[in-house]
Protein backbone atom coordinates (compact mmCIF):
# COMPACT_ATOMS: atom_id res chain seq x y z
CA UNK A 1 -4.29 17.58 -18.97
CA UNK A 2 -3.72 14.13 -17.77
CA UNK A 3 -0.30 12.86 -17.11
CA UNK A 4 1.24 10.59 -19.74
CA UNK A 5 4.52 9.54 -17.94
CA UNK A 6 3.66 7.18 -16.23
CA UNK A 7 6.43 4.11 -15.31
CA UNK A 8 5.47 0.87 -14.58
CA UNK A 9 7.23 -1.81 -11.90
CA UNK A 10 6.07 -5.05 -10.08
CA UNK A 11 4.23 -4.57 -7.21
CA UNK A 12 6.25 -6.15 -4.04
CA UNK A 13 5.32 -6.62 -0.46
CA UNK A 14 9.17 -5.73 0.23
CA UNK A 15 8.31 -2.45 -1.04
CA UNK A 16 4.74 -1.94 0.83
CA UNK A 17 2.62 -2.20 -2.08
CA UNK A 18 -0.06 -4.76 -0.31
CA UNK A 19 -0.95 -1.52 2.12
CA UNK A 20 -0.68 0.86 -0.45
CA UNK A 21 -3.01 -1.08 -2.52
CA UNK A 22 -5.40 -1.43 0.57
CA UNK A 23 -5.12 2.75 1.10
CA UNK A 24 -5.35 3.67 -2.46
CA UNK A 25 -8.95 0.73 -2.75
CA UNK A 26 -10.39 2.92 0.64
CA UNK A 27 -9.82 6.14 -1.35
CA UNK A 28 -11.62 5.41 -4.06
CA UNK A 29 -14.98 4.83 -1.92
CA UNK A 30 -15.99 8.82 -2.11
CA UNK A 31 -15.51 9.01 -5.73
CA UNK A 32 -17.99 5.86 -5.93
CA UNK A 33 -20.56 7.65 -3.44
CA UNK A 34 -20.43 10.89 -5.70
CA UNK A 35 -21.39 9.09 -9.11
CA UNK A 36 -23.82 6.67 -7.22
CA UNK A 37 -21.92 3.70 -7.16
CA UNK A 38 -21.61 2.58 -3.46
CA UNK A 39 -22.85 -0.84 -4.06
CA UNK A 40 -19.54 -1.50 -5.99
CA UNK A 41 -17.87 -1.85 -2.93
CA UNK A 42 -20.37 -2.40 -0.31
CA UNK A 43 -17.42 -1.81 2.89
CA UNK A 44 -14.43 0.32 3.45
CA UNK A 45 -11.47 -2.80 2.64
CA UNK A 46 -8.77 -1.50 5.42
CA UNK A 47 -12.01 -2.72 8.05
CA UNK A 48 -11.91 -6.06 6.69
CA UNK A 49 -9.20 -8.32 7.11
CA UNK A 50 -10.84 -10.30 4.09
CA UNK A 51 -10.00 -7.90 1.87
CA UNK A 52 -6.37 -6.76 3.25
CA UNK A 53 -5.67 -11.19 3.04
CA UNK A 54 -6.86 -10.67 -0.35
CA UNK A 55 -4.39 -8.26 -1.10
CA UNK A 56 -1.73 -8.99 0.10
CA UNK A 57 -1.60 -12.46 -1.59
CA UNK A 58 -2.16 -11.10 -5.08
CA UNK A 59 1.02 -9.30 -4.42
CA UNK A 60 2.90 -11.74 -2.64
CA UNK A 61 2.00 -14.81 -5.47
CA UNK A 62 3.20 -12.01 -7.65
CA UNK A 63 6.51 -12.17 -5.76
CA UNK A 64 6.41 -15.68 -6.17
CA UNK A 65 5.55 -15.84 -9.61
CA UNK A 66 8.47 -13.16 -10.81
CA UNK A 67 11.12 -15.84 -9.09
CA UNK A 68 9.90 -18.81 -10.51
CA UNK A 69 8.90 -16.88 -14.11
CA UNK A 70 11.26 -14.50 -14.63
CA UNK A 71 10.55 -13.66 -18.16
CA UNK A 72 7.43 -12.99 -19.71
CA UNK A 73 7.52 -14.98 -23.68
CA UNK A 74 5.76 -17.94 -24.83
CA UNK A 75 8.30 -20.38 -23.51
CA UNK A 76 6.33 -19.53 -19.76
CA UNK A 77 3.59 -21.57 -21.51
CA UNK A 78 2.86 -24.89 -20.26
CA UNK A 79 0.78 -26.73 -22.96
CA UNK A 80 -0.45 -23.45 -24.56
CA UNK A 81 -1.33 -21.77 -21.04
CA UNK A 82 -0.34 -19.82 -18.39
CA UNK A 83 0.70 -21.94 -15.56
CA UNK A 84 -1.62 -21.97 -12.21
CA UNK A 85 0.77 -20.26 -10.36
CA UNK A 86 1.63 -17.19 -12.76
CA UNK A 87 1.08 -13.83 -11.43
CA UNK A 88 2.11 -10.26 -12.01
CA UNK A 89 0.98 -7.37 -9.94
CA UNK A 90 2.26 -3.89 -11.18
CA UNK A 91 2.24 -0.58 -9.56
CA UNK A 92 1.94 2.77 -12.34
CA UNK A 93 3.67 5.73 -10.36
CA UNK A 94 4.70 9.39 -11.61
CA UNK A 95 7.38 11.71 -10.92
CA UNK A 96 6.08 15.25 -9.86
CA UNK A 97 7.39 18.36 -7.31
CA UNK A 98 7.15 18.16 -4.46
CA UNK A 99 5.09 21.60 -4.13
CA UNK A 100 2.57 19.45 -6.60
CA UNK A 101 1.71 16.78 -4.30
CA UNK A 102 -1.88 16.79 -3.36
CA UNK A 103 -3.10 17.76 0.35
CA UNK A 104 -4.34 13.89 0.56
CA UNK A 105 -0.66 12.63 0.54
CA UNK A 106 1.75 15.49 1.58
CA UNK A 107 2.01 14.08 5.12
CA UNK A 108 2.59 10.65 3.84
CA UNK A 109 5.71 12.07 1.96
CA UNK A 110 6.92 14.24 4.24
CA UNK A 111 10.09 12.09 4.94
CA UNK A 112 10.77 11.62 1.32
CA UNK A 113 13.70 14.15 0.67
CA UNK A 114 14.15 15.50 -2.66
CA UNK A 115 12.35 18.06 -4.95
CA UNK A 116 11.13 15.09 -7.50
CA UNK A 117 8.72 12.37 -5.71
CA UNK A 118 7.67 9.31 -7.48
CA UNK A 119 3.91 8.96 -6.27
CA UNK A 120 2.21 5.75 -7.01
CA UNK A 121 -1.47 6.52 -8.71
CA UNK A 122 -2.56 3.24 -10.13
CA UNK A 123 -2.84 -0.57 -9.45
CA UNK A 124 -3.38 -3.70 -11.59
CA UNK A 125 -2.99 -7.46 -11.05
CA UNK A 126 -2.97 -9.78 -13.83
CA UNK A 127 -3.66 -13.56 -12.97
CA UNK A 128 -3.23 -17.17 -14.66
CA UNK A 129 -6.70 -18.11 -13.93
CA UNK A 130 -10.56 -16.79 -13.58
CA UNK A 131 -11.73 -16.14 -9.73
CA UNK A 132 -14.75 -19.04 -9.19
CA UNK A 133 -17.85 -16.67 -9.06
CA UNK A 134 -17.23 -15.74 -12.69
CA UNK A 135 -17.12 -19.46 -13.80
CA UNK A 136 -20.46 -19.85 -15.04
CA UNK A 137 -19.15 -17.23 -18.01
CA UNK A 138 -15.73 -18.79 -18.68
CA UNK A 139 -14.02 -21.25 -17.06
CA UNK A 140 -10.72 -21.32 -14.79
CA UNK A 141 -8.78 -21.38 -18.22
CA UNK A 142 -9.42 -21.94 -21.45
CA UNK A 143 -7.28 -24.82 -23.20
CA UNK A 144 -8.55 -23.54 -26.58
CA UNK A 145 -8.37 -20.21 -25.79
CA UNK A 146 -6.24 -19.41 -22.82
CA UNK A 147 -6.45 -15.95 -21.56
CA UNK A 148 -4.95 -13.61 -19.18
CA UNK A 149 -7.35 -12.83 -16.31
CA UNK A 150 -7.06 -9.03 -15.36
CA UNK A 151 -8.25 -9.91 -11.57
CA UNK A 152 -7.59 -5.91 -10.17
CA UNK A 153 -7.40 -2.48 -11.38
CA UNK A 154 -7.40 0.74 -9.61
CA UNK A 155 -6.49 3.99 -9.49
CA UNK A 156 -6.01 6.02 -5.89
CA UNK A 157 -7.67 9.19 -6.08
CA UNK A 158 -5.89 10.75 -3.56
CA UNK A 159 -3.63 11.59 -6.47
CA UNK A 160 -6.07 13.60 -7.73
CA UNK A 161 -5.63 14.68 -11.20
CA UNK A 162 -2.40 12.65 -11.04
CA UNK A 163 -4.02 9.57 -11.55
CA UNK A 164 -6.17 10.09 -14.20
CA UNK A 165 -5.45 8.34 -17.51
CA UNK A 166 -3.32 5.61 -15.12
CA UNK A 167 -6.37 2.86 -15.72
CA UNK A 168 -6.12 2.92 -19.43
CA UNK A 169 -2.12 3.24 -19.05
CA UNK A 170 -2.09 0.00 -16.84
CA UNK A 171 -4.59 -2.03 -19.49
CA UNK A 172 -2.28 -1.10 -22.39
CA UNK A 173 0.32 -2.66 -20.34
CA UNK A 174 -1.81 -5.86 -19.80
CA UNK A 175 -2.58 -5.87 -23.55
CA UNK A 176 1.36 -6.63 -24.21
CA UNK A 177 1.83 -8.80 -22.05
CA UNK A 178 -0.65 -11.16 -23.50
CA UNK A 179 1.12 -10.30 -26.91
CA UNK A 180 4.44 -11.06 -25.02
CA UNK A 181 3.19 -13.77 -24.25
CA UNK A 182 1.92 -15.10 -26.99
CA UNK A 183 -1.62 -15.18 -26.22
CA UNK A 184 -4.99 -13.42 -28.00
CA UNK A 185 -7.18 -12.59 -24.78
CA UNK A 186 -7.41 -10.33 -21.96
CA UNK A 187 -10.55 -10.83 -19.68
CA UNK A 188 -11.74 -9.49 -16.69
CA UNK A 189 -14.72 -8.84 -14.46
CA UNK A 190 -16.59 -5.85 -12.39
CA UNK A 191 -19.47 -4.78 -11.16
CA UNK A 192 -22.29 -3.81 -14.04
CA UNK A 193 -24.92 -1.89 -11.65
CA UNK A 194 -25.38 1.85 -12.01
CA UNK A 195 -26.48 1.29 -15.19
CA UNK A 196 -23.58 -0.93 -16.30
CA UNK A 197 -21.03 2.68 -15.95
CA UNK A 198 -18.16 0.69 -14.84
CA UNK A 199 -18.55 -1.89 -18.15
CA UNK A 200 -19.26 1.25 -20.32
CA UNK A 201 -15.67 2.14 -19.38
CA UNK A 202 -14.46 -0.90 -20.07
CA UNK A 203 -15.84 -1.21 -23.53
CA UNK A 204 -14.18 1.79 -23.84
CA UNK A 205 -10.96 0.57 -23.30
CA UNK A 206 -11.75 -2.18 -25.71
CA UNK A 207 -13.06 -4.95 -23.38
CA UNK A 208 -16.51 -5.80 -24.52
CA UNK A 209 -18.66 -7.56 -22.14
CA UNK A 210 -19.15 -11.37 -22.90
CA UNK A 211 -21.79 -12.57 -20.13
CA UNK A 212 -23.16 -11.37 -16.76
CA UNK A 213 -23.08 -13.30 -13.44
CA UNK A 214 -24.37 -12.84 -10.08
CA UNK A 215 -22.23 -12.97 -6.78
CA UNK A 216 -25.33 -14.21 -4.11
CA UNK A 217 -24.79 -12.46 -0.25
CA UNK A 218 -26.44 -13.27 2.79
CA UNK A 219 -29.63 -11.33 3.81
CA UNK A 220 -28.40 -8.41 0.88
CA UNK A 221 -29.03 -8.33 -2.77
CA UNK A 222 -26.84 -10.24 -4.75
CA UNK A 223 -23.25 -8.48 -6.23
CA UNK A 224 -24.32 -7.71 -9.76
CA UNK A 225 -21.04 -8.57 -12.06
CA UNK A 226 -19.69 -8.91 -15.88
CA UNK A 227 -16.64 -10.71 -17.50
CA UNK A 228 -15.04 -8.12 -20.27
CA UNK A 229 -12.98 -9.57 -22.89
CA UNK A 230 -10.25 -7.84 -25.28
CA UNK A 231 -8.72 -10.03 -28.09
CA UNK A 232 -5.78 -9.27 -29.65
């Protein structure tokens, strides 16, 4: 049965979380390879400093972001929209034995005394504004419609069983805080090959899938994407 306990708390770089989030994106690269989705990825992200930048300033405009907006209500609106610099990057952990941890991360808690251990299993990072390669589907923000841009989600499946049901847990958290916030839309993007599996789940969750768009690479086939969106 999957775990329904999770709790939820800002992701910090005084914490770690920007090399967490960098181990628990590597571990997810064998699950992708078993279910024929490789291409989602394309590289292992700890071997590319691209991707461990990337990270760590989601988390660190997320620091940012919870010093400058503290609270999360409508009065963080600036003309009816998020400002350019909002940010909030959570971590979804649970508490289990420490005889339960999984092989994949006993030696990473070995130090942690205790017979409880909070584990971190899931990831998310919610955004004040669309990444450019999904701008020919919807725009940096939308002044009629302003929406909250789910920018990353992931779950680290090291954790094993642990983890599952963490995804959806993390989206239902995104959902209120566009309600919080006073807004009507969630949107997002990911990668629609493999027979659009990953969107499948995401229309699962209540996202449906608005537009496609394609991320062109050099001498490779282009990164085949779609922008989800879940009104309120």
């Amino acid at each position: 049965m999957a775990p329904t306990n999770f709790k939820f708390r800002p992701a910090t770089l005084a914490e770690g979380d920007d090399r967490w989030f960098v181990e628990a994106w590597d571990s997810t690269l064998p699950y992708l390879a078993s279910i024929g989705s490789t291409s989602q990825w394309r590289y292992i992200p700890s071997s590319q400093p691209g991707a461990v930048d990337r990270v760590q300033t989601m988390v660190a405009k997320s620091d940012a972001s919870a010093g400058k907006h503290p609270t999360v209500s409508p009065e963080v609106l600036e003309n009816g929209r998020l400002p350019l610099d909002w940010c909030k990057a959570y971590v979804a952990s649970i508490d289990i034995k420490r005889e339960d941890i999984p092989a994949a991360l006993k030696e990473k808690y070995l130090s942690v005394q205790g017979d409880i251990v909070t584990i971190p299993v899931g990831a998310m990072v919610l955004d004040s504004k669309s990444p450019e390669y999904v701008r020919s589907v919807i725009p940096e923000q939308d002044d009629k419609e302003p929406f909250v841009f789910l920018a990353f989600l992931m779950t680290d499946h090291r954790a094993g069983a642990f983890a599952k049901g963490s995804g959806s847990a993390l989206l239902t958290v995104a959902k209120e805080e566009v309600k919080r916030l006073g807004l009507e839309r969630l949107c997002g993007d990911c990668w629609r090959g493999n027979d659009r599996r990953l969107v499948g789940y995401y229309e699962g969750q209540g996202l449906r899938a608005i537009g496609d768009f394609n991320v062109p690479k050099n001498g490779e086939d282009a990164w085949e994407g779609a922008v989800t969106e879940w009104r309120a």
